[in-house]
PDB file of N, CA and C in Angstrom:
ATOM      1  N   UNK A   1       0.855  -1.194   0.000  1.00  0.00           N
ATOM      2  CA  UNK A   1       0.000   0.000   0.000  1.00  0.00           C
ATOM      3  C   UNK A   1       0.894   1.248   0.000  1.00  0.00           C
ATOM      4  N   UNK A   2       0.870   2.061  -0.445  1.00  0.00           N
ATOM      5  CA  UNK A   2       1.427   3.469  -0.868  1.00  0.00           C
ATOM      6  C   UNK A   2       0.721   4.126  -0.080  1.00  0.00           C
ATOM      7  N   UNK A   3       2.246   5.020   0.350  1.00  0.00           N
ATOM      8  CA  UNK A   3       2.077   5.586   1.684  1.00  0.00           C
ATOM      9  C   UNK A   3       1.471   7.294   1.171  1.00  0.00           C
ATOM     10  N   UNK A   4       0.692   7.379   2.111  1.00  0.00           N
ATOM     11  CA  UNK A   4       0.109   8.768   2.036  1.00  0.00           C
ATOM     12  C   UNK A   4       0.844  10.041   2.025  1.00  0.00           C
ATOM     13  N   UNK A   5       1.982   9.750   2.569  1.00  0.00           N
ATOM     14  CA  UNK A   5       2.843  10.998   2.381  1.00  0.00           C
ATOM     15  C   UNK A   5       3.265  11.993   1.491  1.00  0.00           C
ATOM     16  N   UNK A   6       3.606  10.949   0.170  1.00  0.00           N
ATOM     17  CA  UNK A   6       3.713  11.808  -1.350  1.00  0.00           C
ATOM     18  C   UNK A   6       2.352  13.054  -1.245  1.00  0.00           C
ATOM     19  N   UNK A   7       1.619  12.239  -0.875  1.00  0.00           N
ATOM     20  CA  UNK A   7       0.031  12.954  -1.685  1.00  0.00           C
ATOM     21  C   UNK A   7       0.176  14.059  -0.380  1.00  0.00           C
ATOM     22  N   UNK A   8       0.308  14.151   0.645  1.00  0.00           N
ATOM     23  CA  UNK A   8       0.366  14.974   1.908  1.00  0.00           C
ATOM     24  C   UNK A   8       1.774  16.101   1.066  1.00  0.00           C
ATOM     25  N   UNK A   9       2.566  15.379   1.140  1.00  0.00           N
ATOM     26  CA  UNK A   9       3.981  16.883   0.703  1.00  0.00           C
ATOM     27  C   UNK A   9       3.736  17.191  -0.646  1.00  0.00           C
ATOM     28  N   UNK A  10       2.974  16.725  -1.611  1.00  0.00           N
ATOM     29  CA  UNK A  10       2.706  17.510  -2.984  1.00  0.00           C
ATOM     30  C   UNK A  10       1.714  18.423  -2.665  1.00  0.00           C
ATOM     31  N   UNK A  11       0.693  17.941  -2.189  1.00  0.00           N
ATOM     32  CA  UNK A  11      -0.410  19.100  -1.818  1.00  0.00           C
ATOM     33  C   UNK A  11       0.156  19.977  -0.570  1.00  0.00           C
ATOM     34  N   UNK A  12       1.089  19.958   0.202  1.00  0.00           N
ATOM     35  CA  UNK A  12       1.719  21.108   1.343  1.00  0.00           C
ATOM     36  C   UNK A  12       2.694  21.799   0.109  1.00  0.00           C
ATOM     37  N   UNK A  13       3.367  21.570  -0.987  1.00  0.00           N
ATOM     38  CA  UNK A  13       3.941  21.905  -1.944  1.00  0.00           C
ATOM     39  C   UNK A  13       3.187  23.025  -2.655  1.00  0.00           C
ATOM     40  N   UNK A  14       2.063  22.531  -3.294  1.00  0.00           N
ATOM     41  CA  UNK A  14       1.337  23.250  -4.039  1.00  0.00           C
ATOM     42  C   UNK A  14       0.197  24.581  -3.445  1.00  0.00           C
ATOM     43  N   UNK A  15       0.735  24.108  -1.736  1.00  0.00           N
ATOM     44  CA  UNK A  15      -0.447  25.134  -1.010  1.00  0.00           C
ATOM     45  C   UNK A  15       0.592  26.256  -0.986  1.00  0.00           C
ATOM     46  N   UNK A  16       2.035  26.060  -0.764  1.00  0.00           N
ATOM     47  CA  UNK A  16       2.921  27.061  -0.081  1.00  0.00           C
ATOM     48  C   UNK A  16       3.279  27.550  -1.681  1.00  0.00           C
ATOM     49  N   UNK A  17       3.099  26.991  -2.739  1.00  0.00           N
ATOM     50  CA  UNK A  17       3.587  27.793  -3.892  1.00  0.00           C
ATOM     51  C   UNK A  17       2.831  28.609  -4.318  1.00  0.00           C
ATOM     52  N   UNK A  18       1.461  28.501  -3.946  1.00  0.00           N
ATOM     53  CA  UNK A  18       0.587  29.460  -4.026  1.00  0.00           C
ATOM     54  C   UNK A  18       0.317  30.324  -3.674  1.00  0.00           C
ATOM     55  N   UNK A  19       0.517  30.828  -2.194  1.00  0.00           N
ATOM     56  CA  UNK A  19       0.609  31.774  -1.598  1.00  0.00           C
ATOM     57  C   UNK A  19       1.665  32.046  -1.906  1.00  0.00           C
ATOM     58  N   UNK A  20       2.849  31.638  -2.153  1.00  0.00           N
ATOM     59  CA  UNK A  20       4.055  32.712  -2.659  1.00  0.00           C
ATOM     60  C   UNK A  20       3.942  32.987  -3.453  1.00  0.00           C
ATOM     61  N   UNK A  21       3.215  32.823  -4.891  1.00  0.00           N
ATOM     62  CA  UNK A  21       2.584  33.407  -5.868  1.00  0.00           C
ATOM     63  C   UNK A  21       1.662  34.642  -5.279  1.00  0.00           C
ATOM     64  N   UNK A  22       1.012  34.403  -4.667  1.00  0.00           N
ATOM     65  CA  UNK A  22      -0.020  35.606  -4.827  1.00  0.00           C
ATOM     66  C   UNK A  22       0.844  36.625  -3.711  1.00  0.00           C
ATOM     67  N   UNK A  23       1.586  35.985  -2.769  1.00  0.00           N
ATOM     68  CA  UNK A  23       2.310  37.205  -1.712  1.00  0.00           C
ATOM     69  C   UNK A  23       3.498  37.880  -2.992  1.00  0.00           C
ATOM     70  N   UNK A  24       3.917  37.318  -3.580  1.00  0.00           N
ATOM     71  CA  UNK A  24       5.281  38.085  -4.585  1.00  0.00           C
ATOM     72  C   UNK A  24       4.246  39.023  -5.555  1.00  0.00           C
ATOM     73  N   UNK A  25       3.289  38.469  -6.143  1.00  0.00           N
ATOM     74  CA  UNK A  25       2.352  39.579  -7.477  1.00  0.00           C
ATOM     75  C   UNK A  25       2.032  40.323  -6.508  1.00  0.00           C
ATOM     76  N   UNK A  26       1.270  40.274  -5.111  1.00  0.00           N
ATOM     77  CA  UNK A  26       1.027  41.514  -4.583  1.00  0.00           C
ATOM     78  C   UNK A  26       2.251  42.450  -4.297  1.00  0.00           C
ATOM     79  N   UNK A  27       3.011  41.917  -4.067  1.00  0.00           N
ATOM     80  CA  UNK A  27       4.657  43.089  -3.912  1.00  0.00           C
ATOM     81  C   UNK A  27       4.496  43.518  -4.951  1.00  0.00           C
ATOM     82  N   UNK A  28       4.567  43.023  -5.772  1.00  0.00           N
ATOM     83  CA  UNK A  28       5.406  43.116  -7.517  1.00  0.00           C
ATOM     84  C   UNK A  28       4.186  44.890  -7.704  1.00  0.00           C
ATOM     85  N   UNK A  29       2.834  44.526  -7.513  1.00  0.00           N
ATOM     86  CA  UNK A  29       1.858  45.357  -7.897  1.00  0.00           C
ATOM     87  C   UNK A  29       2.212  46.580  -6.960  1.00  0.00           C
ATOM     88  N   UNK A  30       2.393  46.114  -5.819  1.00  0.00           N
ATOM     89  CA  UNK A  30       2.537  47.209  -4.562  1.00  0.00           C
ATOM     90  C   UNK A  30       3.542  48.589  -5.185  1.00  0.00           C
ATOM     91  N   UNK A  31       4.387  47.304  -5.564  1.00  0.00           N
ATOM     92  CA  UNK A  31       6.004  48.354  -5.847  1.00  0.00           C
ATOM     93  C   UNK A  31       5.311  49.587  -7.427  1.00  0.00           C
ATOM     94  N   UNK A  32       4.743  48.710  -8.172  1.00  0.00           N
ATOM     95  CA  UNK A  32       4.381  49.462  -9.216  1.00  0.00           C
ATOM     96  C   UNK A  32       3.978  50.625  -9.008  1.00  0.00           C
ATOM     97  N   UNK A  33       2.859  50.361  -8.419  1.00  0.00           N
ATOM     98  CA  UNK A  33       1.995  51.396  -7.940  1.00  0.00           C
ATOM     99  C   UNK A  33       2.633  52.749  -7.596  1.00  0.00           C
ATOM    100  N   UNK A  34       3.349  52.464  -6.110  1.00  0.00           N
ATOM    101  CA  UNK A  34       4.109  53.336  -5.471  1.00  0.00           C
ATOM    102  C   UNK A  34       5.193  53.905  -6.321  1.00  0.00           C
ATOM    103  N   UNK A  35       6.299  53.342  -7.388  1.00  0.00           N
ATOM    104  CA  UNK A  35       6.900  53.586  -8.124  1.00  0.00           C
ATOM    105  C   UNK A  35       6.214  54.735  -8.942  1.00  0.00           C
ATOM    106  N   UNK A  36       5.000  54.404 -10.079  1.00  0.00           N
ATOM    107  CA  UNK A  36       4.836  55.022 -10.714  1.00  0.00           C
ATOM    108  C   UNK A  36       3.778  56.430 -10.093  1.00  0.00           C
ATOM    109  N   UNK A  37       3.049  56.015  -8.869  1.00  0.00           N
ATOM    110  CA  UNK A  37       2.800  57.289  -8.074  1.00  0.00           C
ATOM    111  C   UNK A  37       3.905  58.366  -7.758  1.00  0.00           C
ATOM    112  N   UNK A  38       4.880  57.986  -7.535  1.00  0.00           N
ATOM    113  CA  UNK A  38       5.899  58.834  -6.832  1.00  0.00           C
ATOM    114  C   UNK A  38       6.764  59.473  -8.038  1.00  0.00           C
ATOM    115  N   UNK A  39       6.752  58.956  -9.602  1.00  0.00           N
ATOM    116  CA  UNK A  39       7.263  59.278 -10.637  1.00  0.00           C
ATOM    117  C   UNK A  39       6.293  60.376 -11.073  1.00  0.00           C
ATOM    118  N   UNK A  40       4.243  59.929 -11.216  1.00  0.00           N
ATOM    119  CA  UNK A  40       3.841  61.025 -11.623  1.00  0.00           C
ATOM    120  C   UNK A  40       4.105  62.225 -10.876  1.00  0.00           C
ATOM    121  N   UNK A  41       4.069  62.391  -9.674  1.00  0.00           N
ATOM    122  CA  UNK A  41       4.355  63.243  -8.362  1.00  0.00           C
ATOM    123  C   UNK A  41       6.034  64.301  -8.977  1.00  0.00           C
ATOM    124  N   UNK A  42       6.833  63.482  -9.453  1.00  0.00           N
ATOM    125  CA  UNK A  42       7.865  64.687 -10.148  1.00  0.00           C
ATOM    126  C   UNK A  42       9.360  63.662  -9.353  1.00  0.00           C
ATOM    127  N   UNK A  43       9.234  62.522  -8.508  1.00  0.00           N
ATOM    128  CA  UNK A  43      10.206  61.806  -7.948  1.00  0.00           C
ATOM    129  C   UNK A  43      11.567  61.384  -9.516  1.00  0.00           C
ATOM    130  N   UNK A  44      12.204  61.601  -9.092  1.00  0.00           N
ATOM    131  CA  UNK A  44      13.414  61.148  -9.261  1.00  0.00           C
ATOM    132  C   UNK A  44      13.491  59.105  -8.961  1.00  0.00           C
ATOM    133  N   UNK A  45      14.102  58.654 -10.225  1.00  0.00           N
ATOM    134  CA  UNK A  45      14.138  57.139  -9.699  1.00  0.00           C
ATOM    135  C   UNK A  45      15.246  57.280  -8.460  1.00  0.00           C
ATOM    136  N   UNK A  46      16.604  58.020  -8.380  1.00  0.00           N
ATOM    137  CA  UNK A  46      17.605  57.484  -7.374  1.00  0.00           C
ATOM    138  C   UNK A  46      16.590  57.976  -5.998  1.00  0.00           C
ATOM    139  N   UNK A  47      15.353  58.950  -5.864  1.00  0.00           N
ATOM    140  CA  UNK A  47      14.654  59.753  -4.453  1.00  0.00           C
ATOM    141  C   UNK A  47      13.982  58.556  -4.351  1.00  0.00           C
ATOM    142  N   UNK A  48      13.213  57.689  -5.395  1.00  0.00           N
ATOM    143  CA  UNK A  48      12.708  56.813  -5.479  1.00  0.00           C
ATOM    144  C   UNK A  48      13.033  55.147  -4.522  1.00  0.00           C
ATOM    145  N   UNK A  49      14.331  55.005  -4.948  1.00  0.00           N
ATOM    146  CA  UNK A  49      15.268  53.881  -5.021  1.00  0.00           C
ATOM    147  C   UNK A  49      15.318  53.994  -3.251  1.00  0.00           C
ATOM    148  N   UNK A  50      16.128  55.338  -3.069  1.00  0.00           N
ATOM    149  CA  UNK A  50      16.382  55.759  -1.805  1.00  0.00           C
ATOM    150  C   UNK A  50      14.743  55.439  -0.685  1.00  0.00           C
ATOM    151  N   UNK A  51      13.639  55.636  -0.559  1.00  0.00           N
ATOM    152  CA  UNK A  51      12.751  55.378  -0.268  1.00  0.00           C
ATOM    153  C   UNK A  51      12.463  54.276  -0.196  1.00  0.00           C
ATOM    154  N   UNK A  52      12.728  52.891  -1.401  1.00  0.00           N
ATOM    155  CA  UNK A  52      12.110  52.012  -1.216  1.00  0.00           C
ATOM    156  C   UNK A  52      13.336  51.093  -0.294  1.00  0.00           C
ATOM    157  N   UNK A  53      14.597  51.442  -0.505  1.00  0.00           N
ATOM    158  CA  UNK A  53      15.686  50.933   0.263  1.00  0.00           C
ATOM    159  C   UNK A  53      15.501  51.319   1.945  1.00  0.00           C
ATOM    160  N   UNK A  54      14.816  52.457   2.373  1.00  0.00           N
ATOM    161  CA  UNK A  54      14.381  52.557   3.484  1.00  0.00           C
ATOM    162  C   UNK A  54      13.552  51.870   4.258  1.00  0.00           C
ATOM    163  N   UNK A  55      12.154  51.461   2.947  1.00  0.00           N
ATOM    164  CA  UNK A  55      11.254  50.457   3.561  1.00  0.00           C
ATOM    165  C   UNK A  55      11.864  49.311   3.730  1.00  0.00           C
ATOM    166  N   UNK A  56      12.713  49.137   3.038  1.00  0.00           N
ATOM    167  CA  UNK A  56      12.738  47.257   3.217  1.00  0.00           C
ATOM    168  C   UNK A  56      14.441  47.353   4.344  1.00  0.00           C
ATOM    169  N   UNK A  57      14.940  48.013   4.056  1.00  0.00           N
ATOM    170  CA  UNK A  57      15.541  48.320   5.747  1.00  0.00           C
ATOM    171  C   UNK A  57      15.024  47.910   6.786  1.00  0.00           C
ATOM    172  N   UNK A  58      13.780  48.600   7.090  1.00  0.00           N
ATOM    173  CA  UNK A  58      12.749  49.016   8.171  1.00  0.00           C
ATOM    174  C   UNK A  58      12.437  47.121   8.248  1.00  0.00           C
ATOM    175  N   UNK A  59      11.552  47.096   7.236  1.00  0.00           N
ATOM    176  CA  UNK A  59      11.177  45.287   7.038  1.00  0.00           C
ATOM    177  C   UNK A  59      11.885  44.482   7.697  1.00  0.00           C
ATOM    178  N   UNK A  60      13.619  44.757   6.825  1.00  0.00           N
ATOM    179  CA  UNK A  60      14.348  43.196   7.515  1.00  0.00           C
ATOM    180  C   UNK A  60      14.493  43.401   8.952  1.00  0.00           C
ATOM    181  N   UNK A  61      14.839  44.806   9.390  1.00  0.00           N
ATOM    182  CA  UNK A  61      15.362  45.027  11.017  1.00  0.00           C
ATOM    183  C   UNK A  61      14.112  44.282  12.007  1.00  0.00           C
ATOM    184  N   UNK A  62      12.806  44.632  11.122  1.00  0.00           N
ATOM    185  CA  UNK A  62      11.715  44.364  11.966  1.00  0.00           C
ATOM    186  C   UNK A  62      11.508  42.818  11.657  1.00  0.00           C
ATOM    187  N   UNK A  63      11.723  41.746  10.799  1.00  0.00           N
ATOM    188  CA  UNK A  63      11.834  40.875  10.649  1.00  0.00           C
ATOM    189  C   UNK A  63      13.493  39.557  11.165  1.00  0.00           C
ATOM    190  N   UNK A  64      14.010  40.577  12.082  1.00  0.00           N
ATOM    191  CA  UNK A  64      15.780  39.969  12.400  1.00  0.00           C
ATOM    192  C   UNK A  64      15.107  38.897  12.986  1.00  0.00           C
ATOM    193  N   UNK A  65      15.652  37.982  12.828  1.00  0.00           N
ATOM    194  CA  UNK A  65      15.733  36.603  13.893  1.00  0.00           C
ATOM    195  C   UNK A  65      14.427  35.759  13.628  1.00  0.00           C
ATOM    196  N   UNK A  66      13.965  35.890  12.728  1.00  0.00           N
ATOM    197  CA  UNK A  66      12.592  35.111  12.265  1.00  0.00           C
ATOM    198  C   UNK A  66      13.633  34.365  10.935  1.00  0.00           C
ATOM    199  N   UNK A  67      12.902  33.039  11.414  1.00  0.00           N
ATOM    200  CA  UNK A  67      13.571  31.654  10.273  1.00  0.00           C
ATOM    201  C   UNK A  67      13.423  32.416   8.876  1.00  0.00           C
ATOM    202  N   UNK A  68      14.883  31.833   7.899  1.00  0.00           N
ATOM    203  CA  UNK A  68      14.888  32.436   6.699  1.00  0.00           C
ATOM    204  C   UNK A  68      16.145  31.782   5.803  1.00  0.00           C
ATOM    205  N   UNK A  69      15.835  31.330   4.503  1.00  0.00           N
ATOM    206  CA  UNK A  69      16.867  30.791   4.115  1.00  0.00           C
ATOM    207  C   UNK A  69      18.090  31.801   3.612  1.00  0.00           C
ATOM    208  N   UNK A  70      19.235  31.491   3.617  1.00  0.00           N
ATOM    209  CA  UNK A  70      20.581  32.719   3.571  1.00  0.00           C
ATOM    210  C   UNK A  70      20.116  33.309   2.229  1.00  0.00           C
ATOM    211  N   UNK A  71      20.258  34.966   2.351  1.00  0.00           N
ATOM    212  CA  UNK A  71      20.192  35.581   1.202  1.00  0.00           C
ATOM    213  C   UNK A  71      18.596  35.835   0.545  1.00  0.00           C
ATOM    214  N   UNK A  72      17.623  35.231   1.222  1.00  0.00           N
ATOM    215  CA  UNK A  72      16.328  35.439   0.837  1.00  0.00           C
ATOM    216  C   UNK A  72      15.470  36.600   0.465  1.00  0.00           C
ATOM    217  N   UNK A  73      15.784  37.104   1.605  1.00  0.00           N
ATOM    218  CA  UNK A  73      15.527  38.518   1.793  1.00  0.00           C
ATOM    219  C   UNK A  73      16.254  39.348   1.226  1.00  0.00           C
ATOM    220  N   UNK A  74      17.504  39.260   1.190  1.00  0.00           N
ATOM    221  CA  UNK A  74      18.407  40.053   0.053  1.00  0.00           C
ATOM    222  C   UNK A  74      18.280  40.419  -1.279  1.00  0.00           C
ATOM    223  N   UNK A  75      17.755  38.735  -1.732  1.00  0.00           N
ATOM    224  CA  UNK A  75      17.434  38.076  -2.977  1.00  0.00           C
ATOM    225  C   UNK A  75      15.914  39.326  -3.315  1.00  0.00           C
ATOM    226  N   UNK A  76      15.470  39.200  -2.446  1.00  0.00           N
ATOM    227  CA  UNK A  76      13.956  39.637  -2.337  1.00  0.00           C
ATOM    228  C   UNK A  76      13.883  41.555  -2.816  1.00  0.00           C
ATOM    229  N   UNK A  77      14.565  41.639  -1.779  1.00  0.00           N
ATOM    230  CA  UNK A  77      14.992  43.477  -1.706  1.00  0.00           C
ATOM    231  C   UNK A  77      16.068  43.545  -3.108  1.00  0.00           C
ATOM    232  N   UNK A  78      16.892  43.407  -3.618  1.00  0.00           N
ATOM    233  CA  UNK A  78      17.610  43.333  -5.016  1.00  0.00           C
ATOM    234  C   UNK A  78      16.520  43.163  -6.185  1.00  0.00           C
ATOM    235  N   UNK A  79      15.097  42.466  -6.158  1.00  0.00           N
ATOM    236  CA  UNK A  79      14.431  41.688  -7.039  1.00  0.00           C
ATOM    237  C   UNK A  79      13.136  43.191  -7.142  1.00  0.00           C
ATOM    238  N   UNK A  80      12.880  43.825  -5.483  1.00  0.00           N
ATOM    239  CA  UNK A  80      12.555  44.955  -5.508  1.00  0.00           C
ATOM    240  C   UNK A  80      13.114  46.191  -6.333  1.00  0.00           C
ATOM    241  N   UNK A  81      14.187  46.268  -6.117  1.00  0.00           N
ATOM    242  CA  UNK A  81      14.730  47.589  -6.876  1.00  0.00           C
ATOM    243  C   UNK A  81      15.130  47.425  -8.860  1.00  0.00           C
ATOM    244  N   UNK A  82      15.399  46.012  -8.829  1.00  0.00           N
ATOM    245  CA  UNK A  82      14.973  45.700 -10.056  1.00  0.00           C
ATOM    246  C   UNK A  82      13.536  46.185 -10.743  1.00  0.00           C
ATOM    247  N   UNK A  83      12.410  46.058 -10.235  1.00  0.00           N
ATOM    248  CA  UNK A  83      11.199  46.215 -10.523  1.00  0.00           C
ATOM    249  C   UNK A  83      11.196  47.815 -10.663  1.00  0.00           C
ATOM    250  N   UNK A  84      11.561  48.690  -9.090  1.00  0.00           N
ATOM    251  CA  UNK A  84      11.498  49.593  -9.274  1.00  0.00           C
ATOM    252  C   UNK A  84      11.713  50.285 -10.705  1.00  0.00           C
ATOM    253  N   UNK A  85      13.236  49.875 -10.971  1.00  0.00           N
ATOM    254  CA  UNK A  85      13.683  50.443 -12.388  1.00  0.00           C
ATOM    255  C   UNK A  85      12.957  49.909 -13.852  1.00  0.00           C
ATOM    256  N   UNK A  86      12.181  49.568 -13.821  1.00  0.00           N
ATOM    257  CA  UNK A  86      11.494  49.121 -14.991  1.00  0.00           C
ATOM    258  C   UNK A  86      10.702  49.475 -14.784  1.00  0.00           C
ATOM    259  N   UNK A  87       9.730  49.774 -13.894  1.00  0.00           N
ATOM    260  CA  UNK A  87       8.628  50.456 -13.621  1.00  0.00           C
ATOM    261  C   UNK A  87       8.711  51.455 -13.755  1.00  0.00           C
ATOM    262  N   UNK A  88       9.824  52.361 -13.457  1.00  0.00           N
ATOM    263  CA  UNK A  88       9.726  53.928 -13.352  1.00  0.00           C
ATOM    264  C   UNK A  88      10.298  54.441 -15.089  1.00  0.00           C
ATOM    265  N   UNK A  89      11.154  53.502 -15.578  1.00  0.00           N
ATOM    266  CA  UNK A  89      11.475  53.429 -17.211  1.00  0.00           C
ATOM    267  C   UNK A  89       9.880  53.012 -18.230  1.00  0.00           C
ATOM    268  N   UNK A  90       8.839  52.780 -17.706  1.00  0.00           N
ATOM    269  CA  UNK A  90       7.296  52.374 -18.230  1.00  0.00           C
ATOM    270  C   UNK A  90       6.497  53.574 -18.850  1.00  0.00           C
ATOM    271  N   UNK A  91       6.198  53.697 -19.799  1.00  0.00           N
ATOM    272  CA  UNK A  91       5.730  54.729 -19.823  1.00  0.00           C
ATOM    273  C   UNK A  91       3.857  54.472 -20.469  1.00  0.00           C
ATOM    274  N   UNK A  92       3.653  54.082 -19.552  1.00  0.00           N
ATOM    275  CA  UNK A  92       2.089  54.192 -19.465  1.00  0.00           C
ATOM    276  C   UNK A  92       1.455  54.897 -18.700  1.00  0.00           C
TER     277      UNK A  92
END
């Protein structure tokens, strides 16, 4: 008899990839937003950059010592300011 487990860690697989899907598109949208608000407003991308490097400052300090694989968050905040710059280069 085949053990239940596969079917238990594919579906704990497919629950946690999902919510990291919808938690990353909501960043992804968040950042847009704020990006291209702060561009119509007359912002500068580096006043820009500088701002969003503040929030996620603020984030990791307030997030220290909570489980995390090395570089995640790094990975995460780098993947932010990437966006930033394509967003604020958009011209819609």
């Amino acid at each position: 008899m085949p053990s239940p487990l596969p079917e238990e860690l594919g579906r704990a697989l497919r629950g946690a990839t999902d919510r990291t899907l919808v938690a990353l598109t909501a960043l992804r949208k968040a950042v847009r937003r704020h990006v291209q608000d702060e561009r119509d407003r007359g912002a500068t991308l580096p006043d820009i950059e500088v701002e969003l490097r503040t929030i996620i400052a603020r984030v990791l300090k307030a997030a220290a010592g909570r489980d995390s694989i090395d570089g995640e968050r790094d990975a995460l905040a780098n993947q932010m300011m990437k966006w930033s710059e394509g967003f604020y280069k958009q011209n819609d």
